[in-house]
Protein backbone atom coordinates (compact mmCIF):
# COMPACT_ATOMS: atom_id res chain seq x y z
CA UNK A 1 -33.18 123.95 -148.52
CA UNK A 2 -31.85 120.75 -147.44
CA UNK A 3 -33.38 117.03 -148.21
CA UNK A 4 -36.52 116.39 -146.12
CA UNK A 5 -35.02 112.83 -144.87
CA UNK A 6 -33.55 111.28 -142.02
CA UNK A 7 -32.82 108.06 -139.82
CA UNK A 8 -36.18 106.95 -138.03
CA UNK A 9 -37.03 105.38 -134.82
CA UNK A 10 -40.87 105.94 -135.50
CA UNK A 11 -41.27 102.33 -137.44
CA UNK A 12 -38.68 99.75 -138.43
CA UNK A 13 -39.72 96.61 -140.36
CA UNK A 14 -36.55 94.71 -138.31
CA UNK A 15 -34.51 96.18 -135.59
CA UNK A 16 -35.00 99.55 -134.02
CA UNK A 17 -34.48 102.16 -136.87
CA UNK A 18 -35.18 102.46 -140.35
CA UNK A 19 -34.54 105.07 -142.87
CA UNK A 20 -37.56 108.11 -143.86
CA UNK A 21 -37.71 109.94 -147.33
CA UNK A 22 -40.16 112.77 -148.10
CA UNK A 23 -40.75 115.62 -150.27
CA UNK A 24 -38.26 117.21 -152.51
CA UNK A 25 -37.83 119.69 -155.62
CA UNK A 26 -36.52 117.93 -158.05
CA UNK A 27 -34.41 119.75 -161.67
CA UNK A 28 -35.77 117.25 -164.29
CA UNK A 29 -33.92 116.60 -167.42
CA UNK A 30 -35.33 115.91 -171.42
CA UNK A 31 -35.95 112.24 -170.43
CA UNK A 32 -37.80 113.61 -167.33
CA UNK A 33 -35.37 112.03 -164.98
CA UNK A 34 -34.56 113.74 -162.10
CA UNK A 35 -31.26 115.19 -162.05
CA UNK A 36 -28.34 115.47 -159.10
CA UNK A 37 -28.67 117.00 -155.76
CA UNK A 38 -29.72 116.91 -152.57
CA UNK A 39 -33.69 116.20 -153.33
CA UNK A 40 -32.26 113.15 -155.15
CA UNK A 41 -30.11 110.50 -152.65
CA UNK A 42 -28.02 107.78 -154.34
CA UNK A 43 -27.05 104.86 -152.27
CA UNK A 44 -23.32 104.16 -151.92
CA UNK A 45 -21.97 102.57 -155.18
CA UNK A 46 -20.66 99.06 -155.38
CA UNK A 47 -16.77 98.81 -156.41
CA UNK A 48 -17.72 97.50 -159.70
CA UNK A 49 -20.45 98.46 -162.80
CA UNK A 50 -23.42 96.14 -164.04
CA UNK A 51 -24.00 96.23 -167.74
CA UNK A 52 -22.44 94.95 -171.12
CA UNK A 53 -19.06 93.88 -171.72
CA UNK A 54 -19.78 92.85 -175.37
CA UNK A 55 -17.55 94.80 -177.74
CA UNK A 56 -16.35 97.89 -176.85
CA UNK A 57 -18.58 97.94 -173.37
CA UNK A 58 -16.88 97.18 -170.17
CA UNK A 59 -19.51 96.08 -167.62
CA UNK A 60 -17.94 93.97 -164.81
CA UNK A 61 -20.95 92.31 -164.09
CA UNK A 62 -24.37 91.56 -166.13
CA UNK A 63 -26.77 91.19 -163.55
CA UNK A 64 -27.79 93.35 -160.64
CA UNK A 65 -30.21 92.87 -157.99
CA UNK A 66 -31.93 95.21 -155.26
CA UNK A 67 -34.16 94.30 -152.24
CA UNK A 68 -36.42 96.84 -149.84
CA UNK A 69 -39.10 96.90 -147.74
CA UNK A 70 -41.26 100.23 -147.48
CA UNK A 71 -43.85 101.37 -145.64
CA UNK A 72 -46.20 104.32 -146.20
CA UNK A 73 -45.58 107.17 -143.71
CA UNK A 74 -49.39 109.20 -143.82
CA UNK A 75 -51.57 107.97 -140.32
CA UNK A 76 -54.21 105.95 -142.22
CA UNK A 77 -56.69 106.53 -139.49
CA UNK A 78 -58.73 109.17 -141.78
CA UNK A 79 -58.62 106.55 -144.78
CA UNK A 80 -57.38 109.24 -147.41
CA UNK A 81 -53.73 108.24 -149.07
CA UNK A 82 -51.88 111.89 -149.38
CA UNK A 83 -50.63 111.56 -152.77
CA UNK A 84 -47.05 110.46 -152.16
CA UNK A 85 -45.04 109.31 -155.07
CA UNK A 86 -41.39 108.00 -154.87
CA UNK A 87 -39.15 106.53 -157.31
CA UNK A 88 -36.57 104.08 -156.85
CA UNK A 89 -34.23 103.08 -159.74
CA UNK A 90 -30.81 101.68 -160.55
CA UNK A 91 -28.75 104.35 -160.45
CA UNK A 92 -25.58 105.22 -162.41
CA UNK A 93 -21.45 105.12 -160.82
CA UNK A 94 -21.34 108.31 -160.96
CA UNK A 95 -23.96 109.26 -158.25
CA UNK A 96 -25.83 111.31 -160.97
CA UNK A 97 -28.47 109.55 -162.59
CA UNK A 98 -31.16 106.78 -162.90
CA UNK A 99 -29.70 105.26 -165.53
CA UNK A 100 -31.54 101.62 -166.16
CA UNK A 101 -35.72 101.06 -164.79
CA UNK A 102 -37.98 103.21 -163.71
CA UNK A 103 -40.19 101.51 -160.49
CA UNK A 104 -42.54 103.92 -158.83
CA UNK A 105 -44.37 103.74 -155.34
CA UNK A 106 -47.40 105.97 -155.22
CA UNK A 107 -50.16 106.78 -152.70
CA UNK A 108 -53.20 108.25 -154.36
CA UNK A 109 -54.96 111.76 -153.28
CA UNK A 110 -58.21 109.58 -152.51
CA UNK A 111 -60.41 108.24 -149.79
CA UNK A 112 -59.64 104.80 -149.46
CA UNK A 113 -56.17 104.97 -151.53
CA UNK A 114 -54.57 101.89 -151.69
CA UNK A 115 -50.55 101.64 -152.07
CA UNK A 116 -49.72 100.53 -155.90
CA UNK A 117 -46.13 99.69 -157.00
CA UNK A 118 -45.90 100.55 -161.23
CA UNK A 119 -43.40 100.88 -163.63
CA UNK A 120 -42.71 103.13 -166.65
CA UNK A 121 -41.81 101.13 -170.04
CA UNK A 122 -41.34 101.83 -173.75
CA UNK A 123 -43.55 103.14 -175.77
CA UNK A 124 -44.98 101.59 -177.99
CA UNK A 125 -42.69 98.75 -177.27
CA UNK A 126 -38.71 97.97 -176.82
CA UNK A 127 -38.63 96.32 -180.36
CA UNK A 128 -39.92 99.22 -182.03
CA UNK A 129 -37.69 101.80 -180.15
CA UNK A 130 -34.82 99.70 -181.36
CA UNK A 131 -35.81 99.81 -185.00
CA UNK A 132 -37.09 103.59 -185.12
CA UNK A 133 -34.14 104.54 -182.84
CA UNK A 134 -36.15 107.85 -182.27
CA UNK A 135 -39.14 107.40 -179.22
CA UNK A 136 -38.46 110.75 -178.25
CA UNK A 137 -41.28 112.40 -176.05
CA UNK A 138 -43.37 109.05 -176.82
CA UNK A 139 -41.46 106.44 -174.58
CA UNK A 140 -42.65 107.68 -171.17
CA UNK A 141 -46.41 107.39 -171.66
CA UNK A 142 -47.03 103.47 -170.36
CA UNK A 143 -47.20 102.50 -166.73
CA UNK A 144 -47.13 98.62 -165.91
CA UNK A 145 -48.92 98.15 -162.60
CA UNK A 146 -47.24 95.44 -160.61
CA UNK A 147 -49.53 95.77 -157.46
CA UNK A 148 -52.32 98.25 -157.04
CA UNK A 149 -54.06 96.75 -153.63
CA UNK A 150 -51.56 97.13 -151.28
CA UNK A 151 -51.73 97.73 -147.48
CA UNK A 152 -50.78 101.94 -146.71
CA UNK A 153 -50.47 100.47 -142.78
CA UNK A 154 -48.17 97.70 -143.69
CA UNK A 155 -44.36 96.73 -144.62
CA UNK A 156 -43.92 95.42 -148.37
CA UNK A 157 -41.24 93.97 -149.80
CA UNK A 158 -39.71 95.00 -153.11
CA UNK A 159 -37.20 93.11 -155.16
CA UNK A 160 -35.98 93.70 -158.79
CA UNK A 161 -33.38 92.24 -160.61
CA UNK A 162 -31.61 93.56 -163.96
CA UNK A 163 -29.99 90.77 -166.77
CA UNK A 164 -27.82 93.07 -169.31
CA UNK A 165 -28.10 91.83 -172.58
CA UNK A 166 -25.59 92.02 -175.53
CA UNK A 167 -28.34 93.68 -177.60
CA UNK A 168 -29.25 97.32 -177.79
CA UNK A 169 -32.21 98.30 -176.11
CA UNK A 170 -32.77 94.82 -174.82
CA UNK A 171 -32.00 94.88 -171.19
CA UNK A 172 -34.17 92.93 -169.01
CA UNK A 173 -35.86 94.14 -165.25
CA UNK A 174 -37.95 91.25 -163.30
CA UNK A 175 -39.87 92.48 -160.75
CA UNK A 176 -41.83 90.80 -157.24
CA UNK A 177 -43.71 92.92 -154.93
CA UNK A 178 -44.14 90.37 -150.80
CA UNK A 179 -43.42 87.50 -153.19
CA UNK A 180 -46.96 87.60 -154.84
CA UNK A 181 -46.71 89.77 -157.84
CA UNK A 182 -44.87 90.05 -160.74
CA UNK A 183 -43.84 91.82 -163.84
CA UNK A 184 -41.34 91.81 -166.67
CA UNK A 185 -39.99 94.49 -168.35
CA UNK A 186 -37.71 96.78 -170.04
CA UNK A 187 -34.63 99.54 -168.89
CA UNK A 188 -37.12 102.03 -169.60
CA UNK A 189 -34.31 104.62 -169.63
CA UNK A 190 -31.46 102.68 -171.59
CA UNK A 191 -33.97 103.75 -174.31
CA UNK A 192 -33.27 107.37 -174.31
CA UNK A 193 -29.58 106.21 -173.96
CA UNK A 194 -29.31 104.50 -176.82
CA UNK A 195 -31.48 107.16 -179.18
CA UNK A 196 -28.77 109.61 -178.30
CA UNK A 197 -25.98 107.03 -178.68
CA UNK A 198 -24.89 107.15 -175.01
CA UNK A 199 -24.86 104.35 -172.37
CA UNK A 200 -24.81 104.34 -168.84
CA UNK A 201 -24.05 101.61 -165.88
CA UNK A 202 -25.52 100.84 -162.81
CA UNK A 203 -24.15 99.97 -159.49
CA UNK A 204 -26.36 101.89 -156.80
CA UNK A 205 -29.57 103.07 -156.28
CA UNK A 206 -31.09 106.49 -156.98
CA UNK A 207 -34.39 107.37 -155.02
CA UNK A 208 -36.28 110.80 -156.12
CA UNK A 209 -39.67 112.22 -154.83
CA UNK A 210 -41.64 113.04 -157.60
CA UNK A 211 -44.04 115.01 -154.95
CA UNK A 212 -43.68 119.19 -154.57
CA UNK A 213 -41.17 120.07 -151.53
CA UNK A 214 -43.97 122.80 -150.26
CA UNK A 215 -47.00 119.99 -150.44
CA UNK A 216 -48.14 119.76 -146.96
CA UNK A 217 -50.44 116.98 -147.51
CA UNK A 218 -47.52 114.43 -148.69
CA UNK A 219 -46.28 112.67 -145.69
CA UNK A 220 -43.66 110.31 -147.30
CA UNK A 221 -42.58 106.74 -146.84
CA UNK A 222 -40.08 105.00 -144.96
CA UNK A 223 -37.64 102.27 -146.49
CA UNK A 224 -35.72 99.66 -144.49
CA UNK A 225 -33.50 96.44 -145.10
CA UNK A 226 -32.28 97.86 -148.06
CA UNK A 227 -29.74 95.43 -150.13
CA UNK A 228 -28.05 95.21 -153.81
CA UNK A 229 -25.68 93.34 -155.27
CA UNK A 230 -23.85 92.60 -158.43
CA UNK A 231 -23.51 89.15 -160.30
CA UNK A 232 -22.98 87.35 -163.25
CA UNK A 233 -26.56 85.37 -164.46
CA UNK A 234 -24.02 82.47 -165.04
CA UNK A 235 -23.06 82.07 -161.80
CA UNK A 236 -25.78 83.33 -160.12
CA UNK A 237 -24.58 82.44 -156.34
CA UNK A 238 -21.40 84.28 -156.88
CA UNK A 239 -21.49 87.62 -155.29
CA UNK A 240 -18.75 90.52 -157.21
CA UNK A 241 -19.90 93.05 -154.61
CA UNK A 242 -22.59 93.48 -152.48
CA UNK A 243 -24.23 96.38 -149.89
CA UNK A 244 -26.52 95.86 -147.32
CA UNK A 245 -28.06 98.34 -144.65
CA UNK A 246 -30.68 98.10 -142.05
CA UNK A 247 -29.73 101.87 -141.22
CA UNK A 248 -29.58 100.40 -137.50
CA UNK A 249 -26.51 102.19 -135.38
């Protein structure tokens, strides 16, 4: 079955359109990252890859940033969230992969649900993962809550920014959720990468429902003014590629 998605006119957070993402079935690999296909949408890539150029790596660019405003889909009117969970991560050149963070939007099942933006990080910490070089099944068991109070009837705004680092297992993720909260952290899935001696770049964005195609209670989100762009952290203000879309025609 195809992806349950498509351009909106129901809501926009600017302009007339926006774009809506629901349910999906999603193939899952060892690191429990979802893996290609249609359930999973990656964003056009840039022309150039974020990461490490140190050594043998050849990362164009070290830093990457992303911007989006969501907005729960569910009619609020009965006060229950419906359970929605999306995730939206750097995603790899290849169109294959999340292959940096892990940032999660989720809904709760419960009266009175409240929107909370979280993260998945290390386990028990990037420091340790780099000595043991072994987390295995143990480095997807902490959530970092950003924001756990926010508005299901309302836009938010969502921006996250990646600094590469010349250090294994040390890549760096700030996040801000409407310009009120935020959170440091980790490339929660550079850590499997570098336990199995691989490493991947980023230079899109990957977004995955973690929700059951055939739940009829999951209602979805929709995303709009979505933006990302590549950049060295030493010249901040100088742009190596950039893509911007406000899915208007």
């Amino acid at each position: 079955p195809g992806m349950a998605e498509e351009i909106s006119d129901t809501v926009a957070h600017t302009g007339q359109q926006s774009w809506y993402y629901k349910a999906g079935t999603n193939s899952v690999d060892s690191q429990g990252r979802p893996g290609p296909g249609d359930k999973t949408p990656f964003s056009p890539g840039l022309s150039i890859k974020v990461g490490r150029s140190d050594g043998s790596y050849t990362g164009d660019a070290d830093s990457f940033y992303a911007s989006f405003w969501f907005k729960m889909a569910k009619d609020y009117t009965d006060k229950w969230g419906d359970g929605t969970k999306i995730m939206v991560v750097a995603g790899d050149p290849e169109g294959t992969t999340g292959s940096s963070n892990y940032l999660e939007i989720y809904f709760p099942y419960r009266r009175r649900a409240q929107v909370s933006v979280r993260t998945k990080e290390s386990y028990p910490s990037y420091q340790q993962c780099a000595i043991d070089k072994n987390c295995g099944d143990d480095f997807g068991l902490v959530y970092d809550t950003i924001a756990d109070d926010l508005d299901p009837t309302t836009w938010h705004h969502v921006e996250m920014t990646l600094r590469s680092q010349p250090q294994d297992y040390a890549d760096q993720w700030s996040y801000l959720i409407d310009g009120t909260h935020s959170h440091q952290g980790g490339a929660f899935y550079k850590t499997g990468q570098y336990d199995n001696g691989e490493y991947l770049y980023v230079n899109r964005l990957n977004f995955a429902s973690l929700n059951r195609e055939d739940d009829g209670q999951v209602k979805g989100i929709y995303l709009d003014e979505l933006t990302y762009r590549a950049f060295d952290s030493s010249h901040p203000d100088m742009i190596h590629d950039e893509y911007i879309t406000s899915f208007e025609p």
